[in-house]
C-alpha atoms as a PDB file:
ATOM      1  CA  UNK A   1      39.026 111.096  -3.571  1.00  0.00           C
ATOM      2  CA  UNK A   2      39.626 114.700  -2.985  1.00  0.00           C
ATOM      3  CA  UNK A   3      42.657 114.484  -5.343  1.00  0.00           C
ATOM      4  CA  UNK A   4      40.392 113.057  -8.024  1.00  0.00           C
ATOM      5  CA  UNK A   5      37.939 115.500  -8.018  1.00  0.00           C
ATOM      6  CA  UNK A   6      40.877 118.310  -8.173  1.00  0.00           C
ATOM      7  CA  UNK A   7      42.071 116.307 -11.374  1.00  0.00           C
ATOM      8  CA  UNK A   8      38.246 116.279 -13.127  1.00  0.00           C
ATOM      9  CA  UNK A   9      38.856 112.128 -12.623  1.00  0.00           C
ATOM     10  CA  UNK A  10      35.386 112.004 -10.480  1.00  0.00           C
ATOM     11  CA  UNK A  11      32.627 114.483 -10.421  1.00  0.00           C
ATOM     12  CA  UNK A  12      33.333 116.454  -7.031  1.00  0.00           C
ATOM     13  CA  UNK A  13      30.414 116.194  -4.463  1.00  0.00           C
ATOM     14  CA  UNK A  14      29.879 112.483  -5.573  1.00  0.00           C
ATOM     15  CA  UNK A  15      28.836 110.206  -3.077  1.00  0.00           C
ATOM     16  CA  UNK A  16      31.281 106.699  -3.084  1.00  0.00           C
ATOM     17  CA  UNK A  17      30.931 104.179  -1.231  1.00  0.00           C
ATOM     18  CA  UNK A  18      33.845 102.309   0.632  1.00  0.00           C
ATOM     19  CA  UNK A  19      34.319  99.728  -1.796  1.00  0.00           C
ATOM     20  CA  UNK A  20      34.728 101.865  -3.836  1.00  0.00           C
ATOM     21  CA  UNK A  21      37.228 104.692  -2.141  1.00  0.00           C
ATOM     22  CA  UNK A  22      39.440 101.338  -1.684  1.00  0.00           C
ATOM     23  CA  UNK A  23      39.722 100.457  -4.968  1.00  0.00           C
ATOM     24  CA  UNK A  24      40.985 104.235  -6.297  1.00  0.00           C
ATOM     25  CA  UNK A  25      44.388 103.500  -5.042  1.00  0.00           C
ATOM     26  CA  UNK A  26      43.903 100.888  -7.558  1.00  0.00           C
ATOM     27  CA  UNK A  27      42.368 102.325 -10.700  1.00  0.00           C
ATOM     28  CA  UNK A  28      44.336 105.498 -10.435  1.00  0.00           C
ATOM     29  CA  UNK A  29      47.984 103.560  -9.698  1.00  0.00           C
ATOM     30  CA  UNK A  30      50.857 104.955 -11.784  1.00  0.00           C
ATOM     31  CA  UNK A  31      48.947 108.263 -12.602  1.00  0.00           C
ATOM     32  CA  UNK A  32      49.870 111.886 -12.100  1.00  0.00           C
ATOM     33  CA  UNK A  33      46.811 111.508  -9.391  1.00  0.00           C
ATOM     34  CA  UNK A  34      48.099 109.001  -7.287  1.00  0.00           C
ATOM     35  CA  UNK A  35      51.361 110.295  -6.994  1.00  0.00           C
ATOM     36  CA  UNK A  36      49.899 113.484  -5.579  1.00  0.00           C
ATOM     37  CA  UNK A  37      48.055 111.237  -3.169  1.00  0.00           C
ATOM     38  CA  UNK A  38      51.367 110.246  -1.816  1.00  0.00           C
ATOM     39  CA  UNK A  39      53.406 113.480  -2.035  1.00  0.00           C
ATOM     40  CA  UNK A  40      49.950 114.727  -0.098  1.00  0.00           C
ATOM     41  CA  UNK A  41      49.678 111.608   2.415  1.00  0.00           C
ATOM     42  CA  UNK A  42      53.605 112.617   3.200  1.00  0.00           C
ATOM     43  CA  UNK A  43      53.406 116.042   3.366  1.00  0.00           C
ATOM     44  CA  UNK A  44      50.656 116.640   5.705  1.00  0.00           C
ATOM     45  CA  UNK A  45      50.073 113.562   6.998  1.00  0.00           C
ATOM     46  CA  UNK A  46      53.267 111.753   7.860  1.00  0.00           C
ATOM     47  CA  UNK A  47      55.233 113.381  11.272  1.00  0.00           C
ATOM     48  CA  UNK A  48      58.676 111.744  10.404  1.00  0.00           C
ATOM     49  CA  UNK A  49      60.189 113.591  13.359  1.00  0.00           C
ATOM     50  CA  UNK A  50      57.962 111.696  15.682  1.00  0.00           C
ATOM     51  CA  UNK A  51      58.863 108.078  14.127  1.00  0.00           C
ATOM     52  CA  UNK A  52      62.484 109.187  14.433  1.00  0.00           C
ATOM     53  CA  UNK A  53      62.067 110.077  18.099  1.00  0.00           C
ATOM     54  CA  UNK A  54      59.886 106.868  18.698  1.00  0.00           C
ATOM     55  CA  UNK A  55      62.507 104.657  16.836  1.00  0.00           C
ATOM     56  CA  UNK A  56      65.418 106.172  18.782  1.00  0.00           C
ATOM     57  CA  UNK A  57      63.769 106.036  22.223  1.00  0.00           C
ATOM     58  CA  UNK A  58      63.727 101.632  21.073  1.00  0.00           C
ATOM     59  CA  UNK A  59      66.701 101.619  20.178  1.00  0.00           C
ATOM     60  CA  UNK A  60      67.915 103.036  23.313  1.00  0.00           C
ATOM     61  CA  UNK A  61      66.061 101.119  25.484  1.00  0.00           C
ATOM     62  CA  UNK A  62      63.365 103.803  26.505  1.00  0.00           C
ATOM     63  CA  UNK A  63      60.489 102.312  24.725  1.00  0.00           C
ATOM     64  CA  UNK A  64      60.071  98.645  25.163  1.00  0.00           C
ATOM     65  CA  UNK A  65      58.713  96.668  21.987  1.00  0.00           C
ATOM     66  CA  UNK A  66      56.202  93.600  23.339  1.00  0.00           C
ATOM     67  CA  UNK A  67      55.782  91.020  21.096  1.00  0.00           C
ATOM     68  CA  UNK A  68      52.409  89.455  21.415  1.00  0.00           C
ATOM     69  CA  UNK A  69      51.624  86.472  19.407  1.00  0.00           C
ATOM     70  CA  UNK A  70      48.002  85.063  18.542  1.00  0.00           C
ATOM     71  CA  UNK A  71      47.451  81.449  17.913  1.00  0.00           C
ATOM     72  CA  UNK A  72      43.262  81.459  17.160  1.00  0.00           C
ATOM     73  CA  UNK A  73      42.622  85.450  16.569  1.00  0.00           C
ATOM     74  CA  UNK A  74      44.051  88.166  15.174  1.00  0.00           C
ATOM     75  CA  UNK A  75      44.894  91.004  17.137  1.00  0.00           C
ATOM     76  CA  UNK A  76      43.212  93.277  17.602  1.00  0.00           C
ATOM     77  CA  UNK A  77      45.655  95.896  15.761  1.00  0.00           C
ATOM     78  CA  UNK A  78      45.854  93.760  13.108  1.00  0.00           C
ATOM     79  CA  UNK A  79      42.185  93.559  11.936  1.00  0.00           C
ATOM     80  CA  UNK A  80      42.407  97.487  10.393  1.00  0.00           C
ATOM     81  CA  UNK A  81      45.207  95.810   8.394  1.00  0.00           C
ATOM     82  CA  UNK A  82      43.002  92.582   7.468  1.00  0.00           C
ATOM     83  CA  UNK A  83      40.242  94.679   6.267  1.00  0.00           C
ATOM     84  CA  UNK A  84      42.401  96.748   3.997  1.00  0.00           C
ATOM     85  CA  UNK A  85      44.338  93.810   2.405  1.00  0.00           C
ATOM     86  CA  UNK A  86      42.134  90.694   3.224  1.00  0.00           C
ATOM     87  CA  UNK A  87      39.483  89.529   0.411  1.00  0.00           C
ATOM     88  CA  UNK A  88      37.226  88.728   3.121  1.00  0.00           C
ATOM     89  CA  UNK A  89      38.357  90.225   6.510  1.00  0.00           C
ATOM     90  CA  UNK A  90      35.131  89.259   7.985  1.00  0.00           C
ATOM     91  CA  UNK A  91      36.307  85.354   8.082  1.00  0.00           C
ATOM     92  CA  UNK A  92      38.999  87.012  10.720  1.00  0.00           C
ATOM     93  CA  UNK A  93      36.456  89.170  12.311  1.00  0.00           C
ATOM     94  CA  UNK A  94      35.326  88.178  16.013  1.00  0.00           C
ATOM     95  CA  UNK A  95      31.282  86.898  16.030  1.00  0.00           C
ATOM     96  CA  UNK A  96      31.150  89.947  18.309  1.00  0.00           C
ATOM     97  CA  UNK A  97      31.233  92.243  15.115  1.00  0.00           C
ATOM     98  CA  UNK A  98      28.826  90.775  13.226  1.00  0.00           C
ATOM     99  CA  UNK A  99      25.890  93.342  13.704  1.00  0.00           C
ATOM    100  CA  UNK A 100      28.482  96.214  13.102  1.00  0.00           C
ATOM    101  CA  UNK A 101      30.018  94.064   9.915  1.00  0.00           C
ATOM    102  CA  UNK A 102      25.871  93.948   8.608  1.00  0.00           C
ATOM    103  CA  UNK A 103      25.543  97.595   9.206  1.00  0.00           C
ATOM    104  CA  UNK A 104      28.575  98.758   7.313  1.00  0.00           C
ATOM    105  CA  UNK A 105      27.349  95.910   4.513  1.00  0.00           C
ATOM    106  CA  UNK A 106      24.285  98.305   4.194  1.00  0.00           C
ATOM    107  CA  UNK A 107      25.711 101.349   3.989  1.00  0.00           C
ATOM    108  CA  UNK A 108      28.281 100.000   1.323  1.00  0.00           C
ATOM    109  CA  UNK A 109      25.326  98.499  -0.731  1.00  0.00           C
ATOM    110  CA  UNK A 110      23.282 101.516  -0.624  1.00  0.00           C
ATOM    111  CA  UNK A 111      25.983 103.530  -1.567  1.00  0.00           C
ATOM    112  CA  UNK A 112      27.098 101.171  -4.246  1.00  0.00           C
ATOM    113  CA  UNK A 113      26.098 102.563  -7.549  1.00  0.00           C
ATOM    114  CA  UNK A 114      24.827  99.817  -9.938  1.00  0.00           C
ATOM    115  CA  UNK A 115      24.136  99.689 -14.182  1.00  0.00           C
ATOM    116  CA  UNK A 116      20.315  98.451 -14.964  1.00  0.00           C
ATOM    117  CA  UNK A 117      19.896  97.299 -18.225  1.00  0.00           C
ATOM    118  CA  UNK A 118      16.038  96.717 -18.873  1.00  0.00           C
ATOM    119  CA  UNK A 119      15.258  93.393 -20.265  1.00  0.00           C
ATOM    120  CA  UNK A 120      11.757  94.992 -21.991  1.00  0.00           C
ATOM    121  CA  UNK A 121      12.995  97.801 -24.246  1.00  0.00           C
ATOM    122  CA  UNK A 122      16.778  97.461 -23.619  1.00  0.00           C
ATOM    123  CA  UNK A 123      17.307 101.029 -21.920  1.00  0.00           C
ATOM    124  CA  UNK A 124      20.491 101.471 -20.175  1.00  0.00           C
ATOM    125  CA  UNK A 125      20.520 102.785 -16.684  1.00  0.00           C
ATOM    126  CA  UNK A 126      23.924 103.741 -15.634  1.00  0.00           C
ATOM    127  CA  UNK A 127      24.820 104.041 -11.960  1.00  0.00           C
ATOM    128  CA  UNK A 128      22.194 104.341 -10.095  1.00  0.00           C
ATOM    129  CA  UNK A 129      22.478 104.249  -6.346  1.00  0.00           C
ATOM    130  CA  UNK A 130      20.747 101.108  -4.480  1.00  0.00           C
ATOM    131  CA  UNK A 131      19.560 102.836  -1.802  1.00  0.00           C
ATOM    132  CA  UNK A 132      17.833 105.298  -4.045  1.00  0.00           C
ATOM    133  CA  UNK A 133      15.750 102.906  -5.312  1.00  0.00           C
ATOM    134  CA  UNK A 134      12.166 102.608  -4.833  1.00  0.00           C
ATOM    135  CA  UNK A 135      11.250  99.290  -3.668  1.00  0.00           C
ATOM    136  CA  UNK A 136      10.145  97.780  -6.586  1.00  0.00           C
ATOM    137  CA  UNK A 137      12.661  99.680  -8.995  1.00  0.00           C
ATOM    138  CA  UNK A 138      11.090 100.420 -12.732  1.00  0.00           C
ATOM    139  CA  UNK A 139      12.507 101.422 -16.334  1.00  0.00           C
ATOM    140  CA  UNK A 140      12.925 105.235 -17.098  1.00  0.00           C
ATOM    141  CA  UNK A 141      11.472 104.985 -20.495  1.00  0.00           C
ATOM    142  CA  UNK A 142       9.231 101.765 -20.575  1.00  0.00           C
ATOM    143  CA  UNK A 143       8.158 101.254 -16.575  1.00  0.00           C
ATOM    144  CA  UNK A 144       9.036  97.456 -16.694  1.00  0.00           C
ATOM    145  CA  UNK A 145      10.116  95.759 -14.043  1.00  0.00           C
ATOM    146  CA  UNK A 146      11.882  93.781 -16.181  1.00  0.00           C
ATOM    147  CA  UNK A 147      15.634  95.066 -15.289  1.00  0.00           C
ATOM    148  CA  UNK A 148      19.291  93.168 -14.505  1.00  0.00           C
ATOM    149  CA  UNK A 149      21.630  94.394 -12.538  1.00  0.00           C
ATOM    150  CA  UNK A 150      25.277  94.529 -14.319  1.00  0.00           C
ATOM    151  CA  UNK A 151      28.191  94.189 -12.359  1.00  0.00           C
ATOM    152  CA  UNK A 152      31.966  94.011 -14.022  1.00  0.00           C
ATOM    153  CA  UNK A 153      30.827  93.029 -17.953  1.00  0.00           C
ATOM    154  CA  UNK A 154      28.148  95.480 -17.510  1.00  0.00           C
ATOM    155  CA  UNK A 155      28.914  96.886 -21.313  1.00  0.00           C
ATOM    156  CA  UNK A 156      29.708  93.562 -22.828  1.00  0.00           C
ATOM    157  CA  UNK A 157      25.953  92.530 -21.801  1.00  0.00           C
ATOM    158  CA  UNK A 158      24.498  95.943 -23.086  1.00  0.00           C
ATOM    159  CA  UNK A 159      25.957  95.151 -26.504  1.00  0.00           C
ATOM    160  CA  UNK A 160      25.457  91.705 -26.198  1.00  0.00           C
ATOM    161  CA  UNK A 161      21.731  92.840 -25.812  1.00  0.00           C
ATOM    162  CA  UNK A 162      21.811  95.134 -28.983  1.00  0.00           C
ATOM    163  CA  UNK A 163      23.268  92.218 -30.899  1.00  0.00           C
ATOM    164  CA  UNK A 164      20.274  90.213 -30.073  1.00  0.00           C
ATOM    165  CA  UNK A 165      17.720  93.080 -30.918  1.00  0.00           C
ATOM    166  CA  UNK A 166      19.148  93.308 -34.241  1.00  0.00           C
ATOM    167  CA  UNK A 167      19.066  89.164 -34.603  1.00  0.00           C
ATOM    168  CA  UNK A 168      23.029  89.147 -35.423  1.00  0.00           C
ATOM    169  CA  UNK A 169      24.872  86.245 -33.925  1.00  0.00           C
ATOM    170  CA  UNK A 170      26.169  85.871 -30.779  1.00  0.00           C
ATOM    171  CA  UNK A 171      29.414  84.292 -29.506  1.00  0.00           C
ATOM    172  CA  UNK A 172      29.131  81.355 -26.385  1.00  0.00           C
ATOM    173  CA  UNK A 173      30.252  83.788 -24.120  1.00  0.00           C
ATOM    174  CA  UNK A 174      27.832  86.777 -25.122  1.00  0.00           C
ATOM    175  CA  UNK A 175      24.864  84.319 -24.806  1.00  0.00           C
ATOM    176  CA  UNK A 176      26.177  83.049 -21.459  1.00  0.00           C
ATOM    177  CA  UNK A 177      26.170  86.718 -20.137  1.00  0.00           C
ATOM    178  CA  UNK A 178      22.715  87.294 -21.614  1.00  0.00           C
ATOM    179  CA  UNK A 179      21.408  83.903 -19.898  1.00  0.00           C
ATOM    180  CA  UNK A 180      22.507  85.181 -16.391  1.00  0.00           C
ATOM    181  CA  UNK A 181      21.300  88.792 -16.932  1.00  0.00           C
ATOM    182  CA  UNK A 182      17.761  87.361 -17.578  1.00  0.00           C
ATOM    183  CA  UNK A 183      17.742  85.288 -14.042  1.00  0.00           C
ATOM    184  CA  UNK A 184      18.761  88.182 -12.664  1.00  0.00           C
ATOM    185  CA  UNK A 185      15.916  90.624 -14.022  1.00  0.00           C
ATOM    186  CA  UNK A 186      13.810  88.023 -12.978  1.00  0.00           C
ATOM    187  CA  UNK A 187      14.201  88.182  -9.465  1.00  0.00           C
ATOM    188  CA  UNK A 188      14.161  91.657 -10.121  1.00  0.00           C
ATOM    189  CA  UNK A 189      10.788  91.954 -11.430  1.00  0.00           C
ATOM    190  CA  UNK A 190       9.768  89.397  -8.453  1.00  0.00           C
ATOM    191  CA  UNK A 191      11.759  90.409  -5.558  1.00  0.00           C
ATOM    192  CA  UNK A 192      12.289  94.024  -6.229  1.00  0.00           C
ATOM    193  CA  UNK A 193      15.054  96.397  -4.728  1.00  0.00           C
ATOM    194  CA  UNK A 194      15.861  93.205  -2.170  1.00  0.00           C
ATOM    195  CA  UNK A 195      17.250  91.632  -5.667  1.00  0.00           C
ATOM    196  CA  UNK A 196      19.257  94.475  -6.458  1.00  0.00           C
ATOM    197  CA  UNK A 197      21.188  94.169  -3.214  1.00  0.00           C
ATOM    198  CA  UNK A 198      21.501  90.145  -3.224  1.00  0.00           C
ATOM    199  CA  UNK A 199      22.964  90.534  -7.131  1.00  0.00           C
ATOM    200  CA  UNK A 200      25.272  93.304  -5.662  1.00  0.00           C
ATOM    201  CA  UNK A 201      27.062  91.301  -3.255  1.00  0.00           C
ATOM    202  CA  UNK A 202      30.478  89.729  -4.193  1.00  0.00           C
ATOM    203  CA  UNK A 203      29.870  85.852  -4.760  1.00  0.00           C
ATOM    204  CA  UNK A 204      26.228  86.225  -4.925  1.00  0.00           C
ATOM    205  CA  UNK A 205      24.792  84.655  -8.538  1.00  0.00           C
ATOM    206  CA  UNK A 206      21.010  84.389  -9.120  1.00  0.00           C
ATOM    207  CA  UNK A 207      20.967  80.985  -8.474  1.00  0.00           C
ATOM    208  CA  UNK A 208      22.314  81.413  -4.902  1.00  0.00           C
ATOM    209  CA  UNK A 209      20.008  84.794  -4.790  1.00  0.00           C
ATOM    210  CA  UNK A 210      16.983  83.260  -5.754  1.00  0.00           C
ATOM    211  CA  UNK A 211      17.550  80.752  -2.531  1.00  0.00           C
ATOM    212  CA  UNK A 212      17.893  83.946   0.094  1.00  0.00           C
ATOM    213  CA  UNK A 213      15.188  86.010  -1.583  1.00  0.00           C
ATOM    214  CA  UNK A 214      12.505  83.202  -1.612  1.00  0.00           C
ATOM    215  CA  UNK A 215      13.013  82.756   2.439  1.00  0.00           C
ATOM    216  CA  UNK A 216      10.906  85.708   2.483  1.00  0.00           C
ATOM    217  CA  UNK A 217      12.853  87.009   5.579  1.00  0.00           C
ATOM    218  CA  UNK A 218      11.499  89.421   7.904  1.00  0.00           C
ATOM    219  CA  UNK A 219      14.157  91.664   8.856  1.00  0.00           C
ATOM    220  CA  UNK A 220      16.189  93.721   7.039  1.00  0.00           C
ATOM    221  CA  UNK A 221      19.361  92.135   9.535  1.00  0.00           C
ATOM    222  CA  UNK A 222      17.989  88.190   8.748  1.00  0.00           C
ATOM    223  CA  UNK A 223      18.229  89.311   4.982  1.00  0.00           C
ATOM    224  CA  UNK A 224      21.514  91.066   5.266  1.00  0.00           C
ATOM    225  CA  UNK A 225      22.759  88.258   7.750  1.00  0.00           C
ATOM    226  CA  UNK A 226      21.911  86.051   4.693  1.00  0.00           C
ATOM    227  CA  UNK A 227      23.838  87.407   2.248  1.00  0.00           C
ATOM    228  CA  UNK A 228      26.839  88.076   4.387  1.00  0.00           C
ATOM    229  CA  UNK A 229      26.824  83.950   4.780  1.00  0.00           C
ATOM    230  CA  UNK A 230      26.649  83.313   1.303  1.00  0.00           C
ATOM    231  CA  UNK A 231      29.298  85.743   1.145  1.00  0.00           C
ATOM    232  CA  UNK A 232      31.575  83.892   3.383  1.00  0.00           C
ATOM    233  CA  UNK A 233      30.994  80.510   1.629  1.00  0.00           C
ATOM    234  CA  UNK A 234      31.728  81.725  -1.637  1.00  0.00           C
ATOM    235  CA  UNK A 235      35.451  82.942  -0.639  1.00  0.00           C
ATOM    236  CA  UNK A 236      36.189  80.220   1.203  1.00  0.00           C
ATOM    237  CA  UNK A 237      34.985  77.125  -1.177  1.00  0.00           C
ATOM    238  CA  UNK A 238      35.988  79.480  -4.274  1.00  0.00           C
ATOM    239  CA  UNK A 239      39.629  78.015  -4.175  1.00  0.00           C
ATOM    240  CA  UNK A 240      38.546  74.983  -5.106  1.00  0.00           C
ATOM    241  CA  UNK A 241      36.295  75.669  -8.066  1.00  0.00           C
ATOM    242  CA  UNK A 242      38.248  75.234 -11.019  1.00  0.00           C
ATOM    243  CA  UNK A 243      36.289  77.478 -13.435  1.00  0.00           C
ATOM    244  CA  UNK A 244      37.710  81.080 -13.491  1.00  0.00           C
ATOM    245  CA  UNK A 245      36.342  83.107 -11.349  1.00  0.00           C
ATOM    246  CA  UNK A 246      34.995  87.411 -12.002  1.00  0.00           C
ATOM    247  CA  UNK A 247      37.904  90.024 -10.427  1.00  0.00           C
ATOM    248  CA  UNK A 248      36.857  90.363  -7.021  1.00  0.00           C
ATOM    249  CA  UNK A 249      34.886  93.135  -5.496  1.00  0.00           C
ATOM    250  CA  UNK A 250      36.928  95.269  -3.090  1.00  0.00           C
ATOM    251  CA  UNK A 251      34.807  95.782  -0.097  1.00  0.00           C
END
């Protein structure tokens, strides 16, 4: 992140969430800023001459190598590496961590910065922060209530909208889009803020929202709890669907 903001990539001071710091390794891959990251990472952060002395003491029998293998579980060295690579490393993750898996699922989602597109007057709202929302989030220009959160097509919808305002025709796809961005604004104008977070989690579509939201829950961990599950049964019945599915969300 640092090295981004030195390049002018990302406004410096901005606040990103850790989806989001994962997935620079991917947007900025085969740039001039990502090979800095490495020459960096090895420069300051790599002590070579401590790998050689560990490797040699192994190889001469100093340091013994254990191999431990684990039939049910992962290790517990091995769940770092889950939740790095893993598109779900909370399937791996012992029911132990749930309440600190829910607590770093709120800080990501109120971190995560979303694009509001107002279903009233068509004003774009372009990252804004979930946890800076008021609870019942309204339009800059028009005060509706009336507003979708975008995710990945985020512009294809905005123009999608436009097209509509101006009564040109649409394409299958573009009306599709517009369809789901209405269900979610909504729940939106319904639900509020709690919306915005259940339409920011990955596998979460209004129709599954609209189930969590109307049970109404109490606590901010039942709610949370909720969408974690829905979550979890969206990666692991997805490889069965056979429509294409969005890019996932690295978490």
């Amino acid at each position: 992140k640092g090295i981004a903001e030195r390049f002018g990539a990302i406004r410096r001071g901005l606040t990103v969430g850790e989806g989001d710091l994962r997935s620079l390794e991917i947007r900025f891959a085969n740039t001039p800023i990502y090979d800095e990251a490495v020459r960096e990472a090895l420069l300051l952060h790599a002590d070579f001459d401590r790998v050689r002395e560990i490797v040699h003491k192994i190889r001469g029998g100093e340091i013994e190598v254990v191999i431990h293998r684990s039939e049910e579980t992962p290790t517990p060295l091995a769940y770092p590496i889950l939740r790095r690579y893993v598109e779900a490393p909370e399937l791996f993750s012992p029911e132990a961590e749930r309440e600190e898996i829910l607590n770093r699922m709120r800080l990501h989602l109120s971190s995560e910065p979303v694009h509001l597109l107002c279903f009233e007057c068509g004003h774009f709202h372009e990252e804004v922060r979930i946890g800076e929302m008021p609870d019942h989030p309204e339009c800059a220009k028009c005060k509706s209530r009336l507003l979708t959160v975008l995710g990945w097509a985020a512009w294809t919808v905005r123009d999608a909208y436009a097209k509509r305002a101006r009564k040109l025709d649409l394409t299958d796809e573009e009306r599709k889009l517009l369809t789901r961005a209405k269900q979610v604004a909504d729940l939106v104008a319904v639900y509020g803020k709690r919306a915005v977070y259940a339409n920011s989690v990955y596998g979460v579509g209004p129709t599954t929202a609209s189930k969590i939201l109307a049970k109404m829950q109490d606590t901010e961990k039942e709610f949370l709890n909720d969408l974690f599950e829905a979550k979890l049964k969206y990666v692991t019945t997805r490889p069965y669907w056979n429509a294409p599915q969005a890019k996932p969300k690295l978490y």
